[in-house]
PDB file of N, CA and C in Angstrom:
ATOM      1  N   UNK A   1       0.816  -1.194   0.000  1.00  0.00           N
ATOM      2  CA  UNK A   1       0.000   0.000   0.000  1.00  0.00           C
ATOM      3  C   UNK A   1       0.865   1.265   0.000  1.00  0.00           C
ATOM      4  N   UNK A   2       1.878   1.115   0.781  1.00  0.00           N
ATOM      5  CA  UNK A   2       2.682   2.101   1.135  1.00  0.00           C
ATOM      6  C   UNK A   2       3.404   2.694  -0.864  1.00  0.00           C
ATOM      7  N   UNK A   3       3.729   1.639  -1.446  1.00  0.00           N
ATOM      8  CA  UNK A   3       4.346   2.185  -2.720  1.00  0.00           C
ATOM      9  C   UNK A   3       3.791   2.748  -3.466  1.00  0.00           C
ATOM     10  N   UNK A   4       2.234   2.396  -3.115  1.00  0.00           N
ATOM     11  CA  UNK A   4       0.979   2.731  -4.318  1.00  0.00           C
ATOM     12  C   UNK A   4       0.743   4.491  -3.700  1.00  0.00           C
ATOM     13  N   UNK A   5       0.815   4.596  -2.271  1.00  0.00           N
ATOM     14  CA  UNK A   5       0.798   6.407  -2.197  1.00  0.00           C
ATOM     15  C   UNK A   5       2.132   6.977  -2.472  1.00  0.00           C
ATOM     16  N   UNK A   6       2.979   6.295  -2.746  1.00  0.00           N
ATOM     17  CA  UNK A   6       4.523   6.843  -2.772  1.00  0.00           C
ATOM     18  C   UNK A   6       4.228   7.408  -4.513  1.00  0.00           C
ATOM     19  N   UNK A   7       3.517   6.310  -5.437  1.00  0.00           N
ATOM     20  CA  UNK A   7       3.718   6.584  -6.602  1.00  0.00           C
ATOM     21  C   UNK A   7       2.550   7.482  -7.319  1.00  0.00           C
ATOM     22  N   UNK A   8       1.276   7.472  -6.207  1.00  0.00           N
ATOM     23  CA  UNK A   8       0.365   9.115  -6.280  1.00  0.00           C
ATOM     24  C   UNK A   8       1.403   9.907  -5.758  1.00  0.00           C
ATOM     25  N   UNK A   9       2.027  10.496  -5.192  1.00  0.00           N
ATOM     26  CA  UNK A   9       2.052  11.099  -4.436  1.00  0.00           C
ATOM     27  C   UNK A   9       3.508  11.766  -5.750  1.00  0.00           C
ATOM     28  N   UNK A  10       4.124  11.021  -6.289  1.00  0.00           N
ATOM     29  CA  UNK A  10       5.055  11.384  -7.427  1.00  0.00           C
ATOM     30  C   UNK A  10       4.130  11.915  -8.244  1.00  0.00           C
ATOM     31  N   UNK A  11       3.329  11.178  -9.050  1.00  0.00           N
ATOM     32  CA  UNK A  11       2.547  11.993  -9.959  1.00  0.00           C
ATOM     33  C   UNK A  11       1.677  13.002  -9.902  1.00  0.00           C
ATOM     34  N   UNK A  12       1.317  13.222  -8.742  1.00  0.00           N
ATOM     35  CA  UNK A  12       1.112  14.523  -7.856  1.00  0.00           C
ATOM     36  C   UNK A  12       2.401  15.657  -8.723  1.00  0.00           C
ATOM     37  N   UNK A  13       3.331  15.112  -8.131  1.00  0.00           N
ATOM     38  CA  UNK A  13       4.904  15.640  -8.329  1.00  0.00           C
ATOM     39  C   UNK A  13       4.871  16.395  -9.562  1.00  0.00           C
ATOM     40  N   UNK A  14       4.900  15.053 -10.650  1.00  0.00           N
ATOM     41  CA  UNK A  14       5.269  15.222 -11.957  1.00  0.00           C
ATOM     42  C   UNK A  14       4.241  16.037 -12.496  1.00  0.00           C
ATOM     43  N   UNK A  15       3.059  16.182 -12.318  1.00  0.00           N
ATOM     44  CA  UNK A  15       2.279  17.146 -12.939  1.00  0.00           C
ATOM     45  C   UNK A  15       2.210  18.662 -12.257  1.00  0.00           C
ATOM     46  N   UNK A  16       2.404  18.686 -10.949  1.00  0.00           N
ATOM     47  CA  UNK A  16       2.891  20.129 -10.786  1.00  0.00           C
ATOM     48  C   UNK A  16       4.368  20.857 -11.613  1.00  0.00           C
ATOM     49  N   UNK A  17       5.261  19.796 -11.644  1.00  0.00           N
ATOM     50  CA  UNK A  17       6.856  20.430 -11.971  1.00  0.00           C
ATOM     51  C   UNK A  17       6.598  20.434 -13.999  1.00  0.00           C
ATOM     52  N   UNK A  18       5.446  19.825 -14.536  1.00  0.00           N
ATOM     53  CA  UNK A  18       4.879  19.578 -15.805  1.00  0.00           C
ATOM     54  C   UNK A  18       4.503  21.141 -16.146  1.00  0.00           C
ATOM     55  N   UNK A  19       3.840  21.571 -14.909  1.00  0.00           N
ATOM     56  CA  UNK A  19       3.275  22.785 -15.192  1.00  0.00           C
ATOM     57  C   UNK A  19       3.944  24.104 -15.040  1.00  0.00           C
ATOM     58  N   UNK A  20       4.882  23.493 -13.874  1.00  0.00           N
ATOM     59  CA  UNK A  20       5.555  24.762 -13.923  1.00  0.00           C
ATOM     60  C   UNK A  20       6.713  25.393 -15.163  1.00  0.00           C
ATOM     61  N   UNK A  21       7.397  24.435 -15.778  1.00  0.00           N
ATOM     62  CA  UNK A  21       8.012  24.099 -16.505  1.00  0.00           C
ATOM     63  C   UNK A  21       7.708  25.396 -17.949  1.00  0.00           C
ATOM     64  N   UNK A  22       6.860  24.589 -18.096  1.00  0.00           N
ATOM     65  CA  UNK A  22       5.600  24.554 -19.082  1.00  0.00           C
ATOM     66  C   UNK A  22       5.177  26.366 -19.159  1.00  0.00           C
ATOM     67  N   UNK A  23       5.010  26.899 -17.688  1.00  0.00           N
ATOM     68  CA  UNK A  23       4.812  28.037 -17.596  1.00  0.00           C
ATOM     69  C   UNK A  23       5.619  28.990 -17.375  1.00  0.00           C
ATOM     70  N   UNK A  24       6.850  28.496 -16.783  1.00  0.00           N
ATOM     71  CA  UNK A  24       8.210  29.048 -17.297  1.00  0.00           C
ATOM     72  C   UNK A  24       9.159  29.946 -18.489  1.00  0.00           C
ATOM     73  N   UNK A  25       8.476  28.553 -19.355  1.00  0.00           N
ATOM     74  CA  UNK A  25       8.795  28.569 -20.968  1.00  0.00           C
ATOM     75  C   UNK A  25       7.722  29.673 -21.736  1.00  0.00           C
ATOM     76  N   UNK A  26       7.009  29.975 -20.657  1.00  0.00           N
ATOM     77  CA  UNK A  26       6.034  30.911 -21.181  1.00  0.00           C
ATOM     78  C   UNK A  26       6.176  32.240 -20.957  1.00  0.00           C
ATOM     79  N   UNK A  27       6.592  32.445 -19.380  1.00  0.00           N
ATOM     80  CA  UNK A  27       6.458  33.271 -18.869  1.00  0.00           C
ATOM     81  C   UNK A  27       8.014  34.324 -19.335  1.00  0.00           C
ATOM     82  N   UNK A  28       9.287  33.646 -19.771  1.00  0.00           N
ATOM     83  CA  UNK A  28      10.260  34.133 -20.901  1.00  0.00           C
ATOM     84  C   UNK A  28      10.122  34.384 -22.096  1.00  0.00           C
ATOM     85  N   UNK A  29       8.255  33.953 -22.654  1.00  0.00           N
ATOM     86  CA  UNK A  29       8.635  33.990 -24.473  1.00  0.00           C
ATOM     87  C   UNK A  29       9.074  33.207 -24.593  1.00  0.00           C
ATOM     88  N   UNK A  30       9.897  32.064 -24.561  1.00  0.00           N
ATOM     89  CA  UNK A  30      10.095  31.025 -25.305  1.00  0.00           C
ATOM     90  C   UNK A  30       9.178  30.169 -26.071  1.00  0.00           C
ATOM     91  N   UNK A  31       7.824  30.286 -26.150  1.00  0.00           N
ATOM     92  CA  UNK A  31       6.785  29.462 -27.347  1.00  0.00           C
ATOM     93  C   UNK A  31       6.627  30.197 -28.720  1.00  0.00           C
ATOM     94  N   UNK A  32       7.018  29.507 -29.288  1.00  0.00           N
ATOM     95  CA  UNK A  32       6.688  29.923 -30.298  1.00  0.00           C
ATOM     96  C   UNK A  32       5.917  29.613 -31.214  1.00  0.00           C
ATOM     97  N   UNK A  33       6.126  27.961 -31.460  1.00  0.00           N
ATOM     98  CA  UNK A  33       4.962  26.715 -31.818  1.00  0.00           C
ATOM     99  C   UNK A  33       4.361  26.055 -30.573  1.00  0.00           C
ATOM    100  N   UNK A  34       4.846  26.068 -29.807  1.00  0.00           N
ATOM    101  CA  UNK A  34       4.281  25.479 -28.443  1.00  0.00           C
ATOM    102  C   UNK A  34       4.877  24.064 -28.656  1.00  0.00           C
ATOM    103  N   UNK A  35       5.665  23.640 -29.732  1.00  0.00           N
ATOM    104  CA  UNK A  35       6.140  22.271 -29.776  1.00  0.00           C
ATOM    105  C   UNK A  35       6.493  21.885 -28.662  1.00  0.00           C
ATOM    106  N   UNK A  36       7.850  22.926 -28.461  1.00  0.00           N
ATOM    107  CA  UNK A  36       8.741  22.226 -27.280  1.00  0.00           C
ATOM    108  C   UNK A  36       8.291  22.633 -25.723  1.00  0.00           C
ATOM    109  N   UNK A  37       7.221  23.747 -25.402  1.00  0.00           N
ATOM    110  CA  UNK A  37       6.466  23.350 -24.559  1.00  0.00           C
ATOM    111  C   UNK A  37       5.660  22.346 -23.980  1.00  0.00           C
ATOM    112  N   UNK A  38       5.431  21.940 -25.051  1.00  0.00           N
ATOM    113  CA  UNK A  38       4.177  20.571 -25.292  1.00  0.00           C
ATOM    114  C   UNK A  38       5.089  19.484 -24.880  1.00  0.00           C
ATOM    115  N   UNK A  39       5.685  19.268 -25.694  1.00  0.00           N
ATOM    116  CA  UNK A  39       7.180  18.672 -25.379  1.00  0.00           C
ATOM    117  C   UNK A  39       7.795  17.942 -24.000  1.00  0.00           C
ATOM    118  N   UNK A  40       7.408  19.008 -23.016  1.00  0.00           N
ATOM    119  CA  UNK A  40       8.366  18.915 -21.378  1.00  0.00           C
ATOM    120  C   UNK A  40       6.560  18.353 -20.979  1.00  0.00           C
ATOM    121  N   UNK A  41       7.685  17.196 -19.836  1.00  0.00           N
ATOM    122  CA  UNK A  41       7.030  16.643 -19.493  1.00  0.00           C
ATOM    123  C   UNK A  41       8.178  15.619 -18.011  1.00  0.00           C
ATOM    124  N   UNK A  42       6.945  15.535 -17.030  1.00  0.00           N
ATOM    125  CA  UNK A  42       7.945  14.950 -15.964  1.00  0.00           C
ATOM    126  C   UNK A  42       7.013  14.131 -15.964  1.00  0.00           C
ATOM    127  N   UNK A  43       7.765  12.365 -15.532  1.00  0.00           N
ATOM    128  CA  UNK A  43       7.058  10.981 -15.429  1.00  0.00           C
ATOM    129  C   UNK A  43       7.444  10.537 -14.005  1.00  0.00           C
ATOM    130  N   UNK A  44       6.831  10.036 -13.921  1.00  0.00           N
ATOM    131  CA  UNK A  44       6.975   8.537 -12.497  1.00  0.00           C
ATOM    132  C   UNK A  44       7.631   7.692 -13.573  1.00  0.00           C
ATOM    133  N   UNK A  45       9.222   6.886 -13.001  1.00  0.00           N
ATOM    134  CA  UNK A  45       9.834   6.016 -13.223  1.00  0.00           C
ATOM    135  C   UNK A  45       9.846   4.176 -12.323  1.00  0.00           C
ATOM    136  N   UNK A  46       9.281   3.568 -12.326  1.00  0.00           N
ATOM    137  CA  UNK A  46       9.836   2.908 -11.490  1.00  0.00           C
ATOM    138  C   UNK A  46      11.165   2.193 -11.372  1.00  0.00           C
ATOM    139  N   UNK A  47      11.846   2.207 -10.129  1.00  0.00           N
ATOM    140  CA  UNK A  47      12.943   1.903  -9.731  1.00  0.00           C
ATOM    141  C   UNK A  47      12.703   0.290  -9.010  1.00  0.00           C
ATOM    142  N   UNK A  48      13.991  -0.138  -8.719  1.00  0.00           N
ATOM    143  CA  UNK A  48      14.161  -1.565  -7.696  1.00  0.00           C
ATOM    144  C   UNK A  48      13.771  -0.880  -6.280  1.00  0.00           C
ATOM    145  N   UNK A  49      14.426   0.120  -6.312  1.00  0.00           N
ATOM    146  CA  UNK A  49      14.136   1.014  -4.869  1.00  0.00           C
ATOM    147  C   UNK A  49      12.812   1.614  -4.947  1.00  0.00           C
ATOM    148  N   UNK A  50      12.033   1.887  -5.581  1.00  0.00           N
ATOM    149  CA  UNK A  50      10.968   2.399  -5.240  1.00  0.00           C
ATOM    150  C   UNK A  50      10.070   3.088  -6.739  1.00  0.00           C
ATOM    151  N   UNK A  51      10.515   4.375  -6.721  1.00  0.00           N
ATOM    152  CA  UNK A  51       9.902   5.508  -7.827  1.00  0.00           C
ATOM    153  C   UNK A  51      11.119   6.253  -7.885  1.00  0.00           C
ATOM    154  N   UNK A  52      10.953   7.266  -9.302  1.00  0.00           N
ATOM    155  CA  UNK A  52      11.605   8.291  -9.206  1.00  0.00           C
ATOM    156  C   UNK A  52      11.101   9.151 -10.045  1.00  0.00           C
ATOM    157  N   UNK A  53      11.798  10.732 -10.446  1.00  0.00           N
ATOM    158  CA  UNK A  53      10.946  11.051 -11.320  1.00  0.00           C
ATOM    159  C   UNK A  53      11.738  12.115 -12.748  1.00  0.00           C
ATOM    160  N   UNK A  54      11.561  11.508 -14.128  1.00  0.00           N
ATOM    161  CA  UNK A  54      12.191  11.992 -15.045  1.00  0.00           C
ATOM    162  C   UNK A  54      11.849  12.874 -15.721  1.00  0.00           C
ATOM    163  N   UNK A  55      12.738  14.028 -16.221  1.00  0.00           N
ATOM    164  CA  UNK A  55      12.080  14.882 -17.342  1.00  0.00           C
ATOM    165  C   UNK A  55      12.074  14.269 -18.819  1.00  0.00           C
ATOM    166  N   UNK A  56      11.309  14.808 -19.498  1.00  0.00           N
ATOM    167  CA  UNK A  56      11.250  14.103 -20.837  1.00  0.00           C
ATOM    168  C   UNK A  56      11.154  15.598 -21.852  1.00  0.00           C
ATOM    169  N   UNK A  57      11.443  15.844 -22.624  1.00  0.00           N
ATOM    170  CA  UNK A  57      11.237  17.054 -23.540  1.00  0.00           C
ATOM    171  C   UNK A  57      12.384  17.020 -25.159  1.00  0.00           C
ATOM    172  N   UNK A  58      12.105  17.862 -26.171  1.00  0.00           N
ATOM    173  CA  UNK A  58      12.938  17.720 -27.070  1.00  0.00           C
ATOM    174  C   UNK A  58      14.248  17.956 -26.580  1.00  0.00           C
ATOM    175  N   UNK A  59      15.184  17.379 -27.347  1.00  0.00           N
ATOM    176  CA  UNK A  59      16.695  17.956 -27.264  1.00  0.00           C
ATOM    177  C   UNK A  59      16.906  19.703 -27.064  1.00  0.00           C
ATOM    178  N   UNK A  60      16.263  20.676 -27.790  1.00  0.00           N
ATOM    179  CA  UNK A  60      16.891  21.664 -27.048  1.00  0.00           C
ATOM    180  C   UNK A  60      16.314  22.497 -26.097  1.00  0.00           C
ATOM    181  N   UNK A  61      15.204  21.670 -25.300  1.00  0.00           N
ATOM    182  CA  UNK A  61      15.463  22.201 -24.143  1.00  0.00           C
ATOM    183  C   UNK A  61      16.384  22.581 -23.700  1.00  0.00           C
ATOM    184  N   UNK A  62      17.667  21.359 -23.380  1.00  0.00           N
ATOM    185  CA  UNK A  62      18.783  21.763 -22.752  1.00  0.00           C
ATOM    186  C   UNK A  62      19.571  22.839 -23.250  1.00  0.00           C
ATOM    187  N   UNK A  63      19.315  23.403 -24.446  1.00  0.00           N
ATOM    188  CA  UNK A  63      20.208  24.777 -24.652  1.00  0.00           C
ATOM    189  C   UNK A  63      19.801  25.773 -24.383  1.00  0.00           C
ATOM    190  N   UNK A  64      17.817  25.571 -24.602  1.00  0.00           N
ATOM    191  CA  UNK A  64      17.519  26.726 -23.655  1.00  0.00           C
ATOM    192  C   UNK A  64      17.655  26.856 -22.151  1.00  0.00           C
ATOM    193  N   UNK A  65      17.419  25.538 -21.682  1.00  0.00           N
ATOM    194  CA  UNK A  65      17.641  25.667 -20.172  1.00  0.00           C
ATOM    195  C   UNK A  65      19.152  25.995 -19.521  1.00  0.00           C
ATOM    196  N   UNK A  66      19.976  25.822 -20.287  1.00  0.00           N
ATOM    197  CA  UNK A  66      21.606  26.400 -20.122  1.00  0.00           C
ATOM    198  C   UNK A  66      21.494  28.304 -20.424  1.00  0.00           C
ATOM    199  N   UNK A  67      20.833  28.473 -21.445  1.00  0.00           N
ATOM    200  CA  UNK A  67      20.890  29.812 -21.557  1.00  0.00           C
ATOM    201  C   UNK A  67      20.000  30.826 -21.143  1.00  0.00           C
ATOM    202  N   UNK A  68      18.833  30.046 -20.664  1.00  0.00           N
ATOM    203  CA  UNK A  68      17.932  31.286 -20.018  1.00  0.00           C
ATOM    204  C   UNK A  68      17.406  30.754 -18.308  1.00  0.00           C
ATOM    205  N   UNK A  69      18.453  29.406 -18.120  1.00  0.00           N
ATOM    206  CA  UNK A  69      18.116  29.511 -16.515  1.00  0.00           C
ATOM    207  C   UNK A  69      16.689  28.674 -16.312  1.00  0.00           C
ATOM    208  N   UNK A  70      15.982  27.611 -16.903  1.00  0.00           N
ATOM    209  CA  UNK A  70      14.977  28.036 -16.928  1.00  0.00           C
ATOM    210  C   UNK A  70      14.600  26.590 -15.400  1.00  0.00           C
ATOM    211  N   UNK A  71      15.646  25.984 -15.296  1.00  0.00           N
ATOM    212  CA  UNK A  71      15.561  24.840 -14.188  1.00  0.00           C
ATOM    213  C   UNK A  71      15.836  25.891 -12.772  1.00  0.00           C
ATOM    214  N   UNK A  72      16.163  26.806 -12.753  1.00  0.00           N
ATOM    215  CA  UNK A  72      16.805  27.586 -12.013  1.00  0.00           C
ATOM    216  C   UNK A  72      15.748  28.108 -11.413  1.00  0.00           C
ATOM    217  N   UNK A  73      14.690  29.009 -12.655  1.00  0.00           N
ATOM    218  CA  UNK A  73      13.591  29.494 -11.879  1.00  0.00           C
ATOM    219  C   UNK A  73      12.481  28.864 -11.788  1.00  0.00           C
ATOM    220  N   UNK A  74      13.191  27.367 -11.942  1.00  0.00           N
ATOM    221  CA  UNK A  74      11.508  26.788 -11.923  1.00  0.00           C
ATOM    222  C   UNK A  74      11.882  26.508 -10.047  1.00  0.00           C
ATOM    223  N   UNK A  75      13.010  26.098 -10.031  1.00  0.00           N
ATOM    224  CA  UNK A  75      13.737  25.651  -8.349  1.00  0.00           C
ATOM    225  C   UNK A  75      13.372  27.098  -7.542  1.00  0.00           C
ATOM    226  N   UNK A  76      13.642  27.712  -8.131  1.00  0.00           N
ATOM    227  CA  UNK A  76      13.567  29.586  -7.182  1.00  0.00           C
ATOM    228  C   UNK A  76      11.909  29.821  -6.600  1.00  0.00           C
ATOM    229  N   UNK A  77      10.701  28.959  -7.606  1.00  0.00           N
ATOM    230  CA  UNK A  77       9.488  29.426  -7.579  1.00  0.00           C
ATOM    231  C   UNK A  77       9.038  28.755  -6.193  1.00  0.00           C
ATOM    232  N   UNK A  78       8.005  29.942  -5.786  1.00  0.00           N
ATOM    233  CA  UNK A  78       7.315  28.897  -4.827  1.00  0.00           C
ATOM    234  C   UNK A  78       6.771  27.880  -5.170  1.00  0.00           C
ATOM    235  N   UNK A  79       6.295  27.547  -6.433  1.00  0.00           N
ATOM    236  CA  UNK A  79       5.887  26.286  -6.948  1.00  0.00           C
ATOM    237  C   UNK A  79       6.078  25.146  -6.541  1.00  0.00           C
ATOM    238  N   UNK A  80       7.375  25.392  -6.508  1.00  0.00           N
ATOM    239  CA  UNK A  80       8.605  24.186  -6.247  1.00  0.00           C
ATOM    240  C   UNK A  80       8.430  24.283  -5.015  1.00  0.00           C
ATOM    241  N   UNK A  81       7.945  24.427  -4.214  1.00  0.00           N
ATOM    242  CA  UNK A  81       8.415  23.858  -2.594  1.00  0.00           C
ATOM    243  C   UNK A  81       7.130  23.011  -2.277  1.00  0.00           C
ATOM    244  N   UNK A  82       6.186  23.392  -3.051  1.00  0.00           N
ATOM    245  CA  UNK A  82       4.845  22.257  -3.118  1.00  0.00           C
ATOM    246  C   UNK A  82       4.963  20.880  -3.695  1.00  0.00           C
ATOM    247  N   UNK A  83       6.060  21.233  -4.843  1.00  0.00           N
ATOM    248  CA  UNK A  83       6.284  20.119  -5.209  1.00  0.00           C
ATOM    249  C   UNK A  83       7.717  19.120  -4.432  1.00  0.00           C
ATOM    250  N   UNK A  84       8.435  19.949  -3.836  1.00  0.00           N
ATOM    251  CA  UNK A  84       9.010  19.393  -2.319  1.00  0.00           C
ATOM    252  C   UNK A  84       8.464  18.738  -1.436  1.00  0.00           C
ATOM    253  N   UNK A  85       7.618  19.259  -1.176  1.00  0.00           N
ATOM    254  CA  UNK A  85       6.479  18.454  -0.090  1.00  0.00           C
ATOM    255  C   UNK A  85       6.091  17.303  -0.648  1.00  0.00           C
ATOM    256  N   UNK A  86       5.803  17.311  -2.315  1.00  0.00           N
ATOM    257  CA  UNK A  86       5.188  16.148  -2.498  1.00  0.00           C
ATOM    258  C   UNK A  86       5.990  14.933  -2.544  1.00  0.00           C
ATOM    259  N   UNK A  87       7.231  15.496  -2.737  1.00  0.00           N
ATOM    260  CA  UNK A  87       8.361  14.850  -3.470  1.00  0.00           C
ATOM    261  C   UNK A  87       8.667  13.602  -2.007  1.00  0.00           C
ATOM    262  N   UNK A  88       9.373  14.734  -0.869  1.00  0.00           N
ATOM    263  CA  UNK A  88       9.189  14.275   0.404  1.00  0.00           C
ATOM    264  C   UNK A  88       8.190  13.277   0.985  1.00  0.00           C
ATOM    265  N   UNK A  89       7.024  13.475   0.849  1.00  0.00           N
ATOM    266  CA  UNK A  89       5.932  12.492   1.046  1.00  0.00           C
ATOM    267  C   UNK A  89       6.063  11.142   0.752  1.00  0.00           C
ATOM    268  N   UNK A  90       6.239  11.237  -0.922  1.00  0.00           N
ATOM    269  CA  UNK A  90       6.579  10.472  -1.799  1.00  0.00           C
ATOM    270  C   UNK A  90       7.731   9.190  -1.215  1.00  0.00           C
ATOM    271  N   UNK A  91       8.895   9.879  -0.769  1.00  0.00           N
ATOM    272  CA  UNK A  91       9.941   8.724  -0.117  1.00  0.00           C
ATOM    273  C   UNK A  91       9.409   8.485   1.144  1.00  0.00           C
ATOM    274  N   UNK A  92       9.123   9.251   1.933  1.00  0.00           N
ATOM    275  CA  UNK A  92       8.410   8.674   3.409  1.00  0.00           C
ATOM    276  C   UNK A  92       7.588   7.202   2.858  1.00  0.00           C
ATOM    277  N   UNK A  93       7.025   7.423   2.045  1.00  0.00           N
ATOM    278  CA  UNK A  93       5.734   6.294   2.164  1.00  0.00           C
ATOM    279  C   UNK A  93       6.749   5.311   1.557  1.00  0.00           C
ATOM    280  N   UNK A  94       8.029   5.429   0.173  1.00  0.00           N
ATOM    281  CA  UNK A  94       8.860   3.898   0.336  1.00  0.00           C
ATOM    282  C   UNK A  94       9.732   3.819   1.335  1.00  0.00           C
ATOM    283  N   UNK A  95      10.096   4.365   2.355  1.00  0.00           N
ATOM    284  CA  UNK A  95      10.972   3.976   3.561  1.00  0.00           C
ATOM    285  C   UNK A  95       9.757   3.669   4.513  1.00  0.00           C
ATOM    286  N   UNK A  96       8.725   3.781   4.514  1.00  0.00           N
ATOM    287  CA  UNK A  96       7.818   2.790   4.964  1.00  0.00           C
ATOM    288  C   UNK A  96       7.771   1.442   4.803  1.00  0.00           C
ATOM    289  N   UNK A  97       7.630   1.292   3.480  1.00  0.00           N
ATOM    290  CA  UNK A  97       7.425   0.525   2.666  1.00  0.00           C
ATOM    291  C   UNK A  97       8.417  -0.531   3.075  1.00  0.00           C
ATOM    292  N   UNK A  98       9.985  -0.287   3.264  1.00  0.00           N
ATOM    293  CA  UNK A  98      10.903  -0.542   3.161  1.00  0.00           C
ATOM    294  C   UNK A  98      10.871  -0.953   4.656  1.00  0.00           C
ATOM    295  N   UNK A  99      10.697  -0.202   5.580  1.00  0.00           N
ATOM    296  CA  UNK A  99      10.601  -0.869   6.983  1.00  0.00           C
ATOM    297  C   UNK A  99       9.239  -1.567   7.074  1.00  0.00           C
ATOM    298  N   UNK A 100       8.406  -1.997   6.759  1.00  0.00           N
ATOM    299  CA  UNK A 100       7.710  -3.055   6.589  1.00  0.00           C
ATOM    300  C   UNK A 100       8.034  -4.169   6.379  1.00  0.00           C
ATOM    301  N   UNK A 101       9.272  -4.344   5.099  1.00  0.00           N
ATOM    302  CA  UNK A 101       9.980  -5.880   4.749  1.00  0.00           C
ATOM    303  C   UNK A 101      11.016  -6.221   5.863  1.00  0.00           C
ATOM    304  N   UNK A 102      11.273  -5.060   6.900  1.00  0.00           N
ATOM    305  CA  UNK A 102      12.486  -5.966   7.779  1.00  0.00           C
ATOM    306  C   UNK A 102      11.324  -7.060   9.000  1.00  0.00           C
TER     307      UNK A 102
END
């Protein structure tokens, strides 16, 4: 039970940091087609250890995100500390999980 709220509790995650992202890229002008907005996207991975959680987007994200900061102010936003909390939650419930099997 414990993994099954660990892995709401990520996708919780991934769709707040989806949005912020997303609104980031907006909030600089960077859309232009909305491709590579459309594009970014954060998943629930599963791991041996538990969950985790990946970005997914075209290749140059990363040149914009090198040149206009854009991981920077997504980390700076209050956004991000909601999605801290969730993130946090998220491992509590597999180190639950995890002290359950001893």
């Amino acid at each position: 039970m414990a993994l099954a709220d660990a892995k709401r509790e990520l996708e919780k995650a991934a769709v707040e940091l989806t949005r912020l992202y997303q609104q980031e890229l907006t909030t600089q002008g960077l859309v232009d087609s909305g491709k590579l907005r459309d594009s970014v996207k954060w998943v629930v991975i599963q791991t041996p250890q538990g969950y985790t959680l990946r970005m997914e987007a075209l290749d140059y994200f990363t040149y914009l995100d090198n040149r206009y900061r854009i991981t920077d102010n997504v980390f700076k936003s209050t956004g991000y500390a909601r999605v801290q909390e969730q993130i946090a939650e998220a491992y509590n419930y597999i180190i639950i999980d995890q002290l359950d099997k001893i």
